[in-house]
Structures are given as C-alpha cells and as structure tokens.
C-alpha atoms as a PDB file:
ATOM      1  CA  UNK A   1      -6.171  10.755 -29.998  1.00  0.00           C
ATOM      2  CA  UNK A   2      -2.966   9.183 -31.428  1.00  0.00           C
ATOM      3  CA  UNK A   3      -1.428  12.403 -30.975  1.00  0.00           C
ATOM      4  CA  UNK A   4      -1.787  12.179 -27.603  1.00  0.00           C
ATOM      5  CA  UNK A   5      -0.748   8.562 -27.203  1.00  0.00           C
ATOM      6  CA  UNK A   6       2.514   9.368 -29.278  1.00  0.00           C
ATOM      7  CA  UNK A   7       3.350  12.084 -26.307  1.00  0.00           C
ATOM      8  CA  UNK A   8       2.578   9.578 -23.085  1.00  0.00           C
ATOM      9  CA  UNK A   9       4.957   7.087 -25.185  1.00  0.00           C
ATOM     10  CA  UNK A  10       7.304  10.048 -25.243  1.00  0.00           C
ATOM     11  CA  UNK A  11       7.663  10.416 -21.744  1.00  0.00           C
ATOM     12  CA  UNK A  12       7.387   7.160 -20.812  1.00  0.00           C
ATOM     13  CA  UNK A  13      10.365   6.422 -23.032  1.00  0.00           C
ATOM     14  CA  UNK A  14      12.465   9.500 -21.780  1.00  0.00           C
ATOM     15  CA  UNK A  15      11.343   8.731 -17.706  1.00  0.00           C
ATOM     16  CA  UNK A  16      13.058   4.979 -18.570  1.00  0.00           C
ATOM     17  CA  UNK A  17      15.899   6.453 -19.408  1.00  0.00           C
ATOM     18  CA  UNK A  18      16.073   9.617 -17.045  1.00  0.00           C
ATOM     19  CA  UNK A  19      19.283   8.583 -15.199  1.00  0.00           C
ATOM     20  CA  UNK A  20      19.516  12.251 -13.735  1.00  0.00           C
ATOM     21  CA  UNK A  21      16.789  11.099 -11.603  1.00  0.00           C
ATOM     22  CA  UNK A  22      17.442  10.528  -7.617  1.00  0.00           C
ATOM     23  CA  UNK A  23      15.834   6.957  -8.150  1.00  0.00           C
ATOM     24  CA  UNK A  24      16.765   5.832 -11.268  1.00  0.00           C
ATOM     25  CA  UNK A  25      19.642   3.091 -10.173  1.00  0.00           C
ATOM     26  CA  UNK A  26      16.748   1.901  -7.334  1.00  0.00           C
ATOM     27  CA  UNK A  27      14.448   1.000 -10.204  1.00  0.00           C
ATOM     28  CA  UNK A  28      17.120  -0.724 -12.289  1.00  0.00           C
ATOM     29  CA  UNK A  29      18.474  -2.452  -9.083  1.00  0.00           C
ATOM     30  CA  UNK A  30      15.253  -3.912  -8.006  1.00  0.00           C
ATOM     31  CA  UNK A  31      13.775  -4.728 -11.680  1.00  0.00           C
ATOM     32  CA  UNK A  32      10.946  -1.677 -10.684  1.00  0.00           C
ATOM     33  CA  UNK A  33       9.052  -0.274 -13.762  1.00  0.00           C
ATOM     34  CA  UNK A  34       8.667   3.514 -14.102  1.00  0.00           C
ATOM     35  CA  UNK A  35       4.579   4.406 -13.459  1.00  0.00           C
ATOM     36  CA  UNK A  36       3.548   6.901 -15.701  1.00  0.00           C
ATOM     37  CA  UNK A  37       0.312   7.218 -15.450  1.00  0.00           C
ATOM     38  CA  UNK A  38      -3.395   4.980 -16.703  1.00  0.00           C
ATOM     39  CA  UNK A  39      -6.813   6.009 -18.060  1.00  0.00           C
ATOM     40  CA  UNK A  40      -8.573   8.409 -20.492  1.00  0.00           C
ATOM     41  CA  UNK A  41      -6.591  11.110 -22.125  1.00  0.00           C
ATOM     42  CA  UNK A  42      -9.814  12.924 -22.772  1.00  0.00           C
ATOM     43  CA  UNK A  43     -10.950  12.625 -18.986  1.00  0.00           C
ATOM     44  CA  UNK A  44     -12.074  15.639 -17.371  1.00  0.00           C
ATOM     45  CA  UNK A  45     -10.690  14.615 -13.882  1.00  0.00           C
ATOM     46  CA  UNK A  46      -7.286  13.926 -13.839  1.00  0.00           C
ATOM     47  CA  UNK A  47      -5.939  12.274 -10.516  1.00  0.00           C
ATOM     48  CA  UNK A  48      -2.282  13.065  -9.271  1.00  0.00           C
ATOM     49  CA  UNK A  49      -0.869  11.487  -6.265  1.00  0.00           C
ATOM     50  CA  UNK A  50       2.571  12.145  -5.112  1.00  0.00           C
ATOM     51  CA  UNK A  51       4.835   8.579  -5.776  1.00  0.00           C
ATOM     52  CA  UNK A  52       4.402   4.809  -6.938  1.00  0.00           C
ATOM     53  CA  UNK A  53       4.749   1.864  -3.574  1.00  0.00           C
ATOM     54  CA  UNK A  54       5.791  -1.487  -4.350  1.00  0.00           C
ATOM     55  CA  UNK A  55       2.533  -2.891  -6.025  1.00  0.00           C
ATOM     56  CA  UNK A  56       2.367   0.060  -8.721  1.00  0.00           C
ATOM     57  CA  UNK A  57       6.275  -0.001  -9.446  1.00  0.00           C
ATOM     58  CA  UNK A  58       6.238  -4.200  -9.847  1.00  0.00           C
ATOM     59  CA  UNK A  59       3.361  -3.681 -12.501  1.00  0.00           C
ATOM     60  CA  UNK A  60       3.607  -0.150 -13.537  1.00  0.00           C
ATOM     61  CA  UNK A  61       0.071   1.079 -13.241  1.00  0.00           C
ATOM     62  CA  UNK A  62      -1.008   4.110 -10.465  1.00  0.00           C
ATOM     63  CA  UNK A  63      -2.916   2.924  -7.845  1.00  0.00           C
ATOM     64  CA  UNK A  64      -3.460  -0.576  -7.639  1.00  0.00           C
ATOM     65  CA  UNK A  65      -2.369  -1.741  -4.606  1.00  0.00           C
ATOM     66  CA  UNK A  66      -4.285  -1.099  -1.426  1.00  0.00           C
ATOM     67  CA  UNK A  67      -4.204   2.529  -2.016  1.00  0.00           C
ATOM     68  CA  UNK A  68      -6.214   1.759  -5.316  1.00  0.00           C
ATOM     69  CA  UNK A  69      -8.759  -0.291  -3.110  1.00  0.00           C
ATOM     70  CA  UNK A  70      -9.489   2.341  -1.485  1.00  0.00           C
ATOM     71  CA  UNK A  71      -9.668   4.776  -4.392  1.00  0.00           C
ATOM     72  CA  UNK A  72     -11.620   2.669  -6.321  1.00  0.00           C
ATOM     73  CA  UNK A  73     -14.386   2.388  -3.312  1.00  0.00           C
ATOM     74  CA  UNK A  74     -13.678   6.537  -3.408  1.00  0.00           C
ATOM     75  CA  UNK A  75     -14.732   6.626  -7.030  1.00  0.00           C
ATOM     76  CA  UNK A  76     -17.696   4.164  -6.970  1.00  0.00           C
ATOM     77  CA  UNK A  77     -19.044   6.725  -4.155  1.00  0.00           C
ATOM     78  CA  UNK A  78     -19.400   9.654  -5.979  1.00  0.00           C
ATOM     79  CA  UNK A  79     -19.984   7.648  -9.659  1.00  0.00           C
ATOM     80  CA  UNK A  80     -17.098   8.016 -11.446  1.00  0.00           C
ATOM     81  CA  UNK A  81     -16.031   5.436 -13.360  1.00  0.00           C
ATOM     82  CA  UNK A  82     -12.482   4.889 -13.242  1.00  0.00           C
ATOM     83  CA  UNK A  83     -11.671   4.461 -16.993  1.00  0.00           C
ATOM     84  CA  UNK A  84     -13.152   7.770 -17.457  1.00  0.00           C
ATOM     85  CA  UNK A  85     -10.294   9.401 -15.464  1.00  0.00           C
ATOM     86  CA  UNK A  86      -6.803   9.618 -16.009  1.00  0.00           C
ATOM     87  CA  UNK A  87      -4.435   8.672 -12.588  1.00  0.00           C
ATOM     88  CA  UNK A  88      -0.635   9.531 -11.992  1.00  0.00           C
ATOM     89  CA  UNK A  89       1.663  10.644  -9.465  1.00  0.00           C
ATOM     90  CA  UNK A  90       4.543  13.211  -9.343  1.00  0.00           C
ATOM     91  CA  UNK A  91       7.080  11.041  -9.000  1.00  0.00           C
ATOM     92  CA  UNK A  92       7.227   8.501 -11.214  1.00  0.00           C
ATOM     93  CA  UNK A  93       9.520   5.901  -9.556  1.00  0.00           C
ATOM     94  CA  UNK A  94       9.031   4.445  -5.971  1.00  0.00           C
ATOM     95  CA  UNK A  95      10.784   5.940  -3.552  1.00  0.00           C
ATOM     96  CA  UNK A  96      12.605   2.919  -1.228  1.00  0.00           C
ATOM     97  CA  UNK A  97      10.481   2.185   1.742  1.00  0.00           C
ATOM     98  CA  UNK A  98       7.706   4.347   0.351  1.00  0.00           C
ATOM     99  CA  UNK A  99       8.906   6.948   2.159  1.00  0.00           C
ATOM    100  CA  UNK A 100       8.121  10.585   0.943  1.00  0.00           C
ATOM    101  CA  UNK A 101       9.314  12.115  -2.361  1.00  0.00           C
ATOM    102  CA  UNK A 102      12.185  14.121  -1.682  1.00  0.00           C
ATOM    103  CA  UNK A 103      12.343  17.692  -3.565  1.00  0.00           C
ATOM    104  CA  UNK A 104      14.624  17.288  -5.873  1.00  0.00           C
ATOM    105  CA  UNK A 105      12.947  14.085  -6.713  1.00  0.00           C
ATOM    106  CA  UNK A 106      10.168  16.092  -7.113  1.00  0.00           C
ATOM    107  CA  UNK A 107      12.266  18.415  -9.224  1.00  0.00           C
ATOM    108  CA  UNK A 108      12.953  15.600 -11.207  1.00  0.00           C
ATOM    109  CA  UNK A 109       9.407  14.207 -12.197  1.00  0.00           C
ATOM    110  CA  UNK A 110       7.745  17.561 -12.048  1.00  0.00           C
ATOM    111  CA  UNK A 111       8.129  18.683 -15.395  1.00  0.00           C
ATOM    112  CA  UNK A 112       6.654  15.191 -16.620  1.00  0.00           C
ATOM    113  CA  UNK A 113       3.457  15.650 -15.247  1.00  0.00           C
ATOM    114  CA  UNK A 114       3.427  19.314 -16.330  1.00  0.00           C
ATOM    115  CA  UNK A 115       3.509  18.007 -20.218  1.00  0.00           C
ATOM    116  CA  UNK A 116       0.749  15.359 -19.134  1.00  0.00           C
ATOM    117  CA  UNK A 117      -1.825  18.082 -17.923  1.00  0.00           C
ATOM    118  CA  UNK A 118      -1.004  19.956 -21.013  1.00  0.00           C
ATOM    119  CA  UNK A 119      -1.741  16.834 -23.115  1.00  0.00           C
ATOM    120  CA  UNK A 120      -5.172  15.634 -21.414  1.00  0.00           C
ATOM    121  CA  UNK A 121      -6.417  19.529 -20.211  1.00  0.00           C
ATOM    122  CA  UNK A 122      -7.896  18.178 -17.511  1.00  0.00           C
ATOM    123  CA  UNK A 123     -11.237  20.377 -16.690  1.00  0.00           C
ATOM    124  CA  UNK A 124     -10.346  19.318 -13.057  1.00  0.00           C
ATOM    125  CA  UNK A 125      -7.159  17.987 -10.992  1.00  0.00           C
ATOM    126  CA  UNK A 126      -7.737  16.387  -7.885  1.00  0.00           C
ATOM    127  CA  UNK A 127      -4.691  16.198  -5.640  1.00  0.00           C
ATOM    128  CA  UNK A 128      -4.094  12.539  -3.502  1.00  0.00           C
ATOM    129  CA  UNK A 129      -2.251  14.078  -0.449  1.00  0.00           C
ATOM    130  CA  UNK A 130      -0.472  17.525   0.707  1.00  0.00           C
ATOM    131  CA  UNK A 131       2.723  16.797  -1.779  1.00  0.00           C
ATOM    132  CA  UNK A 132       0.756  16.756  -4.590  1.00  0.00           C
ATOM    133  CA  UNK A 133      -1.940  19.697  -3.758  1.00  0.00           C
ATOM    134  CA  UNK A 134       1.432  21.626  -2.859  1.00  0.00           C
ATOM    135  CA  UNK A 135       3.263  21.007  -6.638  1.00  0.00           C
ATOM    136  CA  UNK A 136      -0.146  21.828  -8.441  1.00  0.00           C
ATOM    137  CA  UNK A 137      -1.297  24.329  -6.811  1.00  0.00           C
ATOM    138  CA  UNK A 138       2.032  25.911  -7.220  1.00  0.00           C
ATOM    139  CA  UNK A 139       2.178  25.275 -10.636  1.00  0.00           C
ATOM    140  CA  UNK A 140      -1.347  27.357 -11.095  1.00  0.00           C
ATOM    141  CA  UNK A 141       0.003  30.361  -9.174  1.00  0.00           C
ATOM    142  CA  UNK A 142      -1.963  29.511  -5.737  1.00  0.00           C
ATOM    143  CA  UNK A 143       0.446  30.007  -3.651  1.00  0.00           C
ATOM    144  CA  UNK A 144      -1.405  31.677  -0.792  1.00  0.00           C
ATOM    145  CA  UNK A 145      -4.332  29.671  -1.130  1.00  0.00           C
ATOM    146  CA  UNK A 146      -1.895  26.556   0.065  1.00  0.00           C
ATOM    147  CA  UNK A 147      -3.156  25.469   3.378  1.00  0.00           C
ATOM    148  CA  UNK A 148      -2.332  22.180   5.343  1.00  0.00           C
ATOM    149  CA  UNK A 149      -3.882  19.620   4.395  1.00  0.00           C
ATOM    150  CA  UNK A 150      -6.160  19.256   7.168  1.00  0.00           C
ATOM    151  CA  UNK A 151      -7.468  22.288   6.216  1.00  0.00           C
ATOM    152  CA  UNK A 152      -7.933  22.018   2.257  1.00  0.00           C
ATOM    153  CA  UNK A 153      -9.018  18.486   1.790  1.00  0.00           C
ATOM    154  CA  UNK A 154     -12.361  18.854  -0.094  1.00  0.00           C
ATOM    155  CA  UNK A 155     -12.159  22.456  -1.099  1.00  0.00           C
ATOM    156  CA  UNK A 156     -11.946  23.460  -4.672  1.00  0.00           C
ATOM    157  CA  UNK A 157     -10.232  26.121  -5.653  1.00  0.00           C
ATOM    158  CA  UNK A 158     -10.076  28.175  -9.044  1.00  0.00           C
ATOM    159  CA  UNK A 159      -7.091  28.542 -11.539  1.00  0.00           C
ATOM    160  CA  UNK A 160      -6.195  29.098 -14.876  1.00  0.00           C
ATOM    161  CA  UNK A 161      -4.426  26.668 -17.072  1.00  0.00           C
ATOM    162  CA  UNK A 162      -3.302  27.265 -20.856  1.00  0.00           C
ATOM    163  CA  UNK A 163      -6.013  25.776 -22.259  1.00  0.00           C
ATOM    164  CA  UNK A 164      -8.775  27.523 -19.601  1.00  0.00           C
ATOM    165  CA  UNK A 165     -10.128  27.900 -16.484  1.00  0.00           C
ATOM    166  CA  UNK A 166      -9.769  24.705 -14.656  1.00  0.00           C
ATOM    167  CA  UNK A 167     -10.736  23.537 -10.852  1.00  0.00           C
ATOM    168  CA  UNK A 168      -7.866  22.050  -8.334  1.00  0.00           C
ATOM    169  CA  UNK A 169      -9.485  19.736  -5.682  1.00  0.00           C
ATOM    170  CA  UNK A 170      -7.245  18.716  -2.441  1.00  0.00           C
ATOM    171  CA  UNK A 171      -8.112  15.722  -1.166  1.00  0.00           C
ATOM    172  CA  UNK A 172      -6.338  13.124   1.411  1.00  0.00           C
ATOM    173  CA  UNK A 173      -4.279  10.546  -0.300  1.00  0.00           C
ATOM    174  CA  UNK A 174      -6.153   7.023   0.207  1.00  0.00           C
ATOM    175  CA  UNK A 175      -3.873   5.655   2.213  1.00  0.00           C
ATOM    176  CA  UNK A 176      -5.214   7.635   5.175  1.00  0.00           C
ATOM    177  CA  UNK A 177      -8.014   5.239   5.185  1.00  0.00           C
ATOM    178  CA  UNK A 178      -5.609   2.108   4.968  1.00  0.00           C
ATOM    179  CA  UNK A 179      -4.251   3.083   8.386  1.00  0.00           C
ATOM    180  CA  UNK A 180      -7.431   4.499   9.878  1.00  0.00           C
ATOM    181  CA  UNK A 181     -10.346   2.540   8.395  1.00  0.00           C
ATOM    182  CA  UNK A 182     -12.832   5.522  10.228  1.00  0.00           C
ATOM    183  CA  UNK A 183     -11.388   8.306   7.978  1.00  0.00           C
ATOM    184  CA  UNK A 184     -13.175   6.531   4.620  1.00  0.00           C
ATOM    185  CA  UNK A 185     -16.321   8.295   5.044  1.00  0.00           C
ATOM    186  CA  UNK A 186     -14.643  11.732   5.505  1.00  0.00           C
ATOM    187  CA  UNK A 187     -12.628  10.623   2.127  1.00  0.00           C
ATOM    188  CA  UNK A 188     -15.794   9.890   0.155  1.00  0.00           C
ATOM    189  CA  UNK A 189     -17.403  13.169   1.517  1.00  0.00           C
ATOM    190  CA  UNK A 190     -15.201  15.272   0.233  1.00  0.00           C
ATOM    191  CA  UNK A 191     -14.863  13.494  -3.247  1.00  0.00           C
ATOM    192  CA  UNK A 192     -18.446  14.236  -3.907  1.00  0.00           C
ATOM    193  CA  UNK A 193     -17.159  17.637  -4.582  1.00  0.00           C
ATOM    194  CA  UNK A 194     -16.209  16.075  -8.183  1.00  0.00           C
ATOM    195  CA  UNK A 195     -19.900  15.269  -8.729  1.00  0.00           C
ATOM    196  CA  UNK A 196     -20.940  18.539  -9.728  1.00  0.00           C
ATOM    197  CA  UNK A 197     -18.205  20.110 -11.164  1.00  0.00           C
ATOM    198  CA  UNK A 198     -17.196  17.874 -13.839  1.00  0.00           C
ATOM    199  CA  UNK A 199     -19.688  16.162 -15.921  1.00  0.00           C
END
C-alpha cells in the first residue's frame, strides 16, 4: 500500500510542477491547486471525469462541489460507498470558465491518469461524461465501440488492461442533473450497472 501512495505523491509532485501544461500559469495565477485524484487505491471502481471547476481546484479534491452532490446521491443509489472508490479526472487543472478540456490539454494530463489505472487496476472504470468515455475507451483499443454519449451512457463494455480483463462503464457526467434536475433518475439507472459487476 505505501508503494502505491509513494507513486500518487509522484505525480502529484510532477503535475505541480508540469509547466508544459496549457493551464499551468492559470493555476499559479489564481492560487488553484492541481486535483489529482481521492479514495481507495485498492477500489475496484475507479471514477474518471474529464476536468476540476472552481470548488475542486480551491480545495483540491474531485468532485465536491455540486457535481459531487450529485454523485454522491449517484453512489448512495446503487450502494457504493464512496471511500471504497477511487475519483479523478483527465485533466488535472481547471480549465477557466469550466469550459471543456481542450486536446492538447488532454494530451497533457493523459498520461497521468494512465500511470494511476496502472497503480490501482481498477476491475472497473466508469467514465463521468463523453470526454472521458472517449480517452479511456481509446486507451483500451475500443475505438469502434465509441458511440455518442447519448447512446453509451449505461452500457458496459469489455477490454483488456495489463493487469486483466477489466469493464469500461459510460455514464453522463453529474452535472447533467445540476442543469436538468429530471435527468437524476436516468443517472442512477444506469449506475446500477456497477452493482453487479464489481463486488
């Protein structure tokens, strides 16, 4: 276990530093921290959303802003305990005005959360929105499984990882319930999906 805490230190103390990145003189302008990521490193889900808002990059952790709220509620629904999981984004700094991660910021960040699935071999990653369900399922090789969006959310779709078979589950990212309140029970449908296939 200390192994693996010695590696998130790692890239936490190389993303600080990363002043190749698109949105490194943002953070340092507006006293932002980088958000690498919070939960177990033994967790069998693994969460990964696609960039930090204003909440996350003020404190540093993933998700607790209203976004959180709402994957919290997501998570209570289908009775996973939050602690058990491990939550990130892509992008590891806030873009300004929460606006979209750009590719090369992508580009940029990708790589960390490549060594992070590698150091928590997740049994399952659950994508939070289409930037995110497009990087992984990239990464695994599913490239013409991709889909939009509307299509994919709550599917779960087989791939291999270095360490074994694994499961890659699009869903929405919360936020579509913090501007449309009636898409929450389509969000905690399709999270059920985790229920059953890792326990």
């Amino acid at each position: 276990m200390s192994a693996k805490i010695d590696q998130m230190k790692k890239i936490r103390d190389e993303v600080l530093i990363l002043k190749t990145s698109p949105l490194y003189t943002y953070r340092t302008e507006n006293k932002y921290f980088p958000v690498i990521g919070e939960g177990s490193h033994d967790a069998q889900i693994m969460f990964v959303g696609e960039a930090p808002g204003r909440n996350e990059a003020k404190t540093g952790k993933p998700f607790c802003g209203a976004a959180g709220k709402i994957l919290d509620e997501l998570l209570a629904s289908a009775g996973i305990n939050r602690p058990d999981v491990y939550v990130t984004n892509i992008v590891k700094d806030r873009p300004p005005e929460n606006r979209d991660p750009t590719p090369g910021e992508i580009e940029s960040y990708g790589p960390f959360l490549d060594r992070q699935i590698e150091i928590i071999k997740p049994r399952v990653i659950a994508t939070l929105g289409r930037y995110a369900m497009v990087y992984v399922m990239k990464k695994f090789g599913l490239d013409f499984d991709i889909e939009p969006i509307g299509q994919a959310h709550g599917k779960a779709y087989d791939a291999k990882a270095s360490y074994g078979d694994i499961k890659i589950v699009a869903l929405y990212h919360p936020c579509a319930a913090i501007y449309d309140r009636s898409k929450l029970p389509m969000l905690m449908k399709d999270i059920q999906v985790l229920k059953g296939i890792a326990r």
